[in-house]
PDB file of N, CA and C in Angstrom:
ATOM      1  N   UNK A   1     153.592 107.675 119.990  1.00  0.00           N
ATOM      2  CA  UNK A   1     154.146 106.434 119.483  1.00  0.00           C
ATOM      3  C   UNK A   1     155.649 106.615 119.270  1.00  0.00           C
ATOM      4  N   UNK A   2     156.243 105.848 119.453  1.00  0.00           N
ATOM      5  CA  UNK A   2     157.646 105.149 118.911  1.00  0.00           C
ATOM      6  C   UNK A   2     158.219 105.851 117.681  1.00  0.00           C
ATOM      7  N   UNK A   3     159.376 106.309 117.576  1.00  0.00           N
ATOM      8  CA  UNK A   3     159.800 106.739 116.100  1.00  0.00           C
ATOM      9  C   UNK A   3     159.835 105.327 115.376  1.00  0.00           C
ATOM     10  N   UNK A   4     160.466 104.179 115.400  1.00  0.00           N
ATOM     11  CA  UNK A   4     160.391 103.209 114.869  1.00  0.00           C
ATOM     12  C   UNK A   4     158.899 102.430 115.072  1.00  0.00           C
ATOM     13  N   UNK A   5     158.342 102.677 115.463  1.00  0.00           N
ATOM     14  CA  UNK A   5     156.655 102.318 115.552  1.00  0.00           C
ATOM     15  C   UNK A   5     155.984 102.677 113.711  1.00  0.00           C
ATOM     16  N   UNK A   6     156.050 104.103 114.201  1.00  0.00           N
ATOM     17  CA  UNK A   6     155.176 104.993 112.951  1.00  0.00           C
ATOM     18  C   UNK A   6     155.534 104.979 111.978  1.00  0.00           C
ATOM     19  N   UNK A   7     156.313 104.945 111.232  1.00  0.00           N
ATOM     20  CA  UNK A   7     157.058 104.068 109.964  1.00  0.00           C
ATOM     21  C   UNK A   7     156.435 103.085 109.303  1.00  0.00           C
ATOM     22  N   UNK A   8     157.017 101.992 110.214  1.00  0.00           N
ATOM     23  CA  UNK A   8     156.251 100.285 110.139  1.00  0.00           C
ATOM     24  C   UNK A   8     154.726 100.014 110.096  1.00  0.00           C
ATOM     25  N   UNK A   9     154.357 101.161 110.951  1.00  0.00           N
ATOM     26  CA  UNK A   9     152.505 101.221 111.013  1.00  0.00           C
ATOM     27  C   UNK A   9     152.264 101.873 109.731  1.00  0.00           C
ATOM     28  N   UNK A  10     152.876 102.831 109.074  1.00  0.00           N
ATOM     29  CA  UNK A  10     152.419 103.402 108.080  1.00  0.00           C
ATOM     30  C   UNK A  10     152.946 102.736 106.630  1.00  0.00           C
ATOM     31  N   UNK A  11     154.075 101.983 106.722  1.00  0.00           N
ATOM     32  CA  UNK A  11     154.506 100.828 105.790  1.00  0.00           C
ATOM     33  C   UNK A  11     153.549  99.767 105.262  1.00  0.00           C
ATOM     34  N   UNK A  12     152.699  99.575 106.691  1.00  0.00           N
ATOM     35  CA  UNK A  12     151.904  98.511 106.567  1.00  0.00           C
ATOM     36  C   UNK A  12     150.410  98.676 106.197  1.00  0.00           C
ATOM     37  N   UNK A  13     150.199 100.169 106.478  1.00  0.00           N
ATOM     38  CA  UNK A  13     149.146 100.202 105.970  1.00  0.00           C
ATOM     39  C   UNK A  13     148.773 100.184 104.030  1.00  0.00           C
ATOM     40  N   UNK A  14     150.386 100.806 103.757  1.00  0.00           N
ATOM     41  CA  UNK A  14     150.203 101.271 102.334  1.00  0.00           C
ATOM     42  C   UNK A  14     150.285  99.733 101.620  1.00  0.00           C
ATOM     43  N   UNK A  15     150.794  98.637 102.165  1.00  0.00           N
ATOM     44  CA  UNK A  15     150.864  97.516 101.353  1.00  0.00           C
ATOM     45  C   UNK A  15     149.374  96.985 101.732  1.00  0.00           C
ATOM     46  N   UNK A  16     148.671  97.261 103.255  1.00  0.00           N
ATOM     47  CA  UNK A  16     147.536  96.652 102.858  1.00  0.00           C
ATOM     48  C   UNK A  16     146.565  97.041 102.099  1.00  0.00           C
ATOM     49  N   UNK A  17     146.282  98.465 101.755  1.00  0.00           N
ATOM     50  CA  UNK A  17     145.652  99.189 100.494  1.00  0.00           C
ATOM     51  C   UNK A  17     146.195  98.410  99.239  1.00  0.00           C
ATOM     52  N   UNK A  18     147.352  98.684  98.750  1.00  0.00           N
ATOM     53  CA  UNK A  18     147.664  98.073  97.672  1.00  0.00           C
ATOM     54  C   UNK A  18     147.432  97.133  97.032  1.00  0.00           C
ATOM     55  N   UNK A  19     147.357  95.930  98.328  1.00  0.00           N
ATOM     56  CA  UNK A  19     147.026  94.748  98.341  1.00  0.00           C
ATOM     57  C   UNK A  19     145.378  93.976  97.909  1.00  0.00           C
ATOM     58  N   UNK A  20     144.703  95.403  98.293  1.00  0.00           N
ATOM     59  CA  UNK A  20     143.336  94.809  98.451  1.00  0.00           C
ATOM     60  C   UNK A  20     142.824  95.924  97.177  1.00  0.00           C
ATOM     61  N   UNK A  21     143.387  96.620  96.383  1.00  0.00           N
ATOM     62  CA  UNK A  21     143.438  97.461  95.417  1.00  0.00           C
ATOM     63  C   UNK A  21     142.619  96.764  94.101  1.00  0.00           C
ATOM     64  N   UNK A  22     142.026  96.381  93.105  1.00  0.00           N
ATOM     65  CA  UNK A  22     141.256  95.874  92.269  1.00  0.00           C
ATOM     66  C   UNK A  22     142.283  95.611  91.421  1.00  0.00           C
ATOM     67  N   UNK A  23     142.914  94.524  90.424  1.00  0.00           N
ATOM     68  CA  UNK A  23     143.655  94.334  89.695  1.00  0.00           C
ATOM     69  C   UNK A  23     142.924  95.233  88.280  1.00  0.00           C
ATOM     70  N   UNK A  24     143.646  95.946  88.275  1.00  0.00           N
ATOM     71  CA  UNK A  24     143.592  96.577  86.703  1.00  0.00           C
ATOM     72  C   UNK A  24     142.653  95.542  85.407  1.00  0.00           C
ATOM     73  N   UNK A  25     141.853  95.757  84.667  1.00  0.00           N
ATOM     74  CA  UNK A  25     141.202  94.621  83.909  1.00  0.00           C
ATOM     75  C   UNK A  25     142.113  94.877  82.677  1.00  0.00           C
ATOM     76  N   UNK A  26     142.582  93.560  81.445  1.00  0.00           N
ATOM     77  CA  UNK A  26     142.927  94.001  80.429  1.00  0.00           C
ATOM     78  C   UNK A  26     142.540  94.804  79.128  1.00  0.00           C
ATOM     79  N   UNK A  27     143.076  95.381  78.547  1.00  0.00           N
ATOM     80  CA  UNK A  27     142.398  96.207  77.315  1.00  0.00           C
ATOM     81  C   UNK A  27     141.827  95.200  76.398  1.00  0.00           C
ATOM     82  N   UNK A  28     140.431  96.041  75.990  1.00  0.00           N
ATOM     83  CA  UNK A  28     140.036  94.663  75.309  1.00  0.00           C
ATOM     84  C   UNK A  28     140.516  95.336  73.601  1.00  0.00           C
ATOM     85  N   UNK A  29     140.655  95.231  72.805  1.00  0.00           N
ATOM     86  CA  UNK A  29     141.138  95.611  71.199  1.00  0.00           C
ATOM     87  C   UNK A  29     140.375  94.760  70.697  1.00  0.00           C
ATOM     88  N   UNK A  30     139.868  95.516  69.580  1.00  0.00           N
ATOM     89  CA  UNK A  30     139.117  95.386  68.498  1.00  0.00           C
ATOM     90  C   UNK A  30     139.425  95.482  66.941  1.00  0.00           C
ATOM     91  N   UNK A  31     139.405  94.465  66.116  1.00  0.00           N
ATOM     92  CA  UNK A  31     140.133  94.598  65.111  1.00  0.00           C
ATOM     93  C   UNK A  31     139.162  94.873  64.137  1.00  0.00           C
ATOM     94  N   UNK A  32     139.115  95.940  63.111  1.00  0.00           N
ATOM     95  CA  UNK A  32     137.903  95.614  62.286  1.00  0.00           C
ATOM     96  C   UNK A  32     138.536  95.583  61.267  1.00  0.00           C
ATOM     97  N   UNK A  33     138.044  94.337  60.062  1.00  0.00           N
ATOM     98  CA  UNK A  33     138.583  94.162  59.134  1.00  0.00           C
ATOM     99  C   UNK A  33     138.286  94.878  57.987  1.00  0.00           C
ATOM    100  N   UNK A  34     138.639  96.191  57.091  1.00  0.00           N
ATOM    101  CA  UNK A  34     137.516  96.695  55.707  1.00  0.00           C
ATOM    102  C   UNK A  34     137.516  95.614  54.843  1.00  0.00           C
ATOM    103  N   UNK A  35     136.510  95.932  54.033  1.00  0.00           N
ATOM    104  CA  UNK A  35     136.298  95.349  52.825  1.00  0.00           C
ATOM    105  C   UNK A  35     137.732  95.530  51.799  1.00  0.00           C
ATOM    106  N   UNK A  36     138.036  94.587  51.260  1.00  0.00           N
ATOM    107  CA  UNK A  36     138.648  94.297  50.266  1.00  0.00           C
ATOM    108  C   UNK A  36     138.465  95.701  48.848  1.00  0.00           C
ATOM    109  N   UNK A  37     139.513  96.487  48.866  1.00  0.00           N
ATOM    110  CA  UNK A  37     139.326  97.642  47.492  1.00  0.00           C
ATOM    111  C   UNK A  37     138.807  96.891  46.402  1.00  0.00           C
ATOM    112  N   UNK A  38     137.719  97.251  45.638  1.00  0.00           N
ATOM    113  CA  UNK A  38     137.885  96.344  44.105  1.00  0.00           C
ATOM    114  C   UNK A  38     137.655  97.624  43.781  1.00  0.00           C
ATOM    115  N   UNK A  39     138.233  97.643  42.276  1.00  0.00           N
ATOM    116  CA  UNK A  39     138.131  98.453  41.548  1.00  0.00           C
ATOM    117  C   UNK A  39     136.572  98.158  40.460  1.00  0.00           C
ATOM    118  N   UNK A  40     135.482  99.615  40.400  1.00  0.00           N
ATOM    119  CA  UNK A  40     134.150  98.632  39.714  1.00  0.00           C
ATOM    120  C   UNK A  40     134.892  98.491  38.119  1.00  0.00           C
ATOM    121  N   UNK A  41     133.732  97.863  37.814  1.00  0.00           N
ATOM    122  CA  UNK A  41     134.088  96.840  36.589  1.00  0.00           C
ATOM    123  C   UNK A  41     133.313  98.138  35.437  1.00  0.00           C
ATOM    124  N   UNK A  42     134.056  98.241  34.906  1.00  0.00           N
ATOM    125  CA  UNK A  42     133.912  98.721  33.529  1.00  0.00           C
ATOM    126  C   UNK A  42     133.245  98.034  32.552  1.00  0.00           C
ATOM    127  N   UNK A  43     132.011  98.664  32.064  1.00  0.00           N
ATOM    128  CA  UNK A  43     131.872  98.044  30.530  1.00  0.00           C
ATOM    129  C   UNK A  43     131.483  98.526  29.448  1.00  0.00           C
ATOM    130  N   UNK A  44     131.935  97.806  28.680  1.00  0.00           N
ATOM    131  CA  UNK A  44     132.189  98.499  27.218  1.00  0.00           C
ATOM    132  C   UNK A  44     131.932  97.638  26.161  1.00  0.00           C
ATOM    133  N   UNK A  45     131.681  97.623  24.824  1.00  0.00           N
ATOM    134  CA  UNK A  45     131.395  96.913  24.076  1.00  0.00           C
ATOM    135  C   UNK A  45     132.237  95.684  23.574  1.00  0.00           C
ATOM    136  N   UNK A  46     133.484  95.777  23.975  1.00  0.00           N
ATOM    137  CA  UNK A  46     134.057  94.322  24.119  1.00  0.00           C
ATOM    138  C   UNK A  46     134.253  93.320  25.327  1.00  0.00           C
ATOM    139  N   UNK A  47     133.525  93.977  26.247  1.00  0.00           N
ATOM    140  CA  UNK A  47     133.184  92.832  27.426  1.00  0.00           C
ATOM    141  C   UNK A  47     132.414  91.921  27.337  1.00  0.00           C
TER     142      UNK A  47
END
């Protein structure tokens, strides 16, 4: 083949791989919310 042939043939192959390549899926994130700190409740004889 052609010096300017094999280049272009091999140019073209890498964009058609690329092309037909699976788009990446997005990250899915997960937020988990904790529970709210309470402090327990104390009791004592003036509660």
């Amino acid at each position: 083949m052609s010096k300017f042939l094999m280049p272009l043939l091999v140019l073209g192959l890498v964009a058609g791989v690329s092309a037909c390549a699976p788009a990446p899926e997005p990250e899915e994130i997960i937020i988990i919310d904790p529970d709210p700190i309470v402090p327990e409740q104390t009791y004592n004889k003036y509660n």
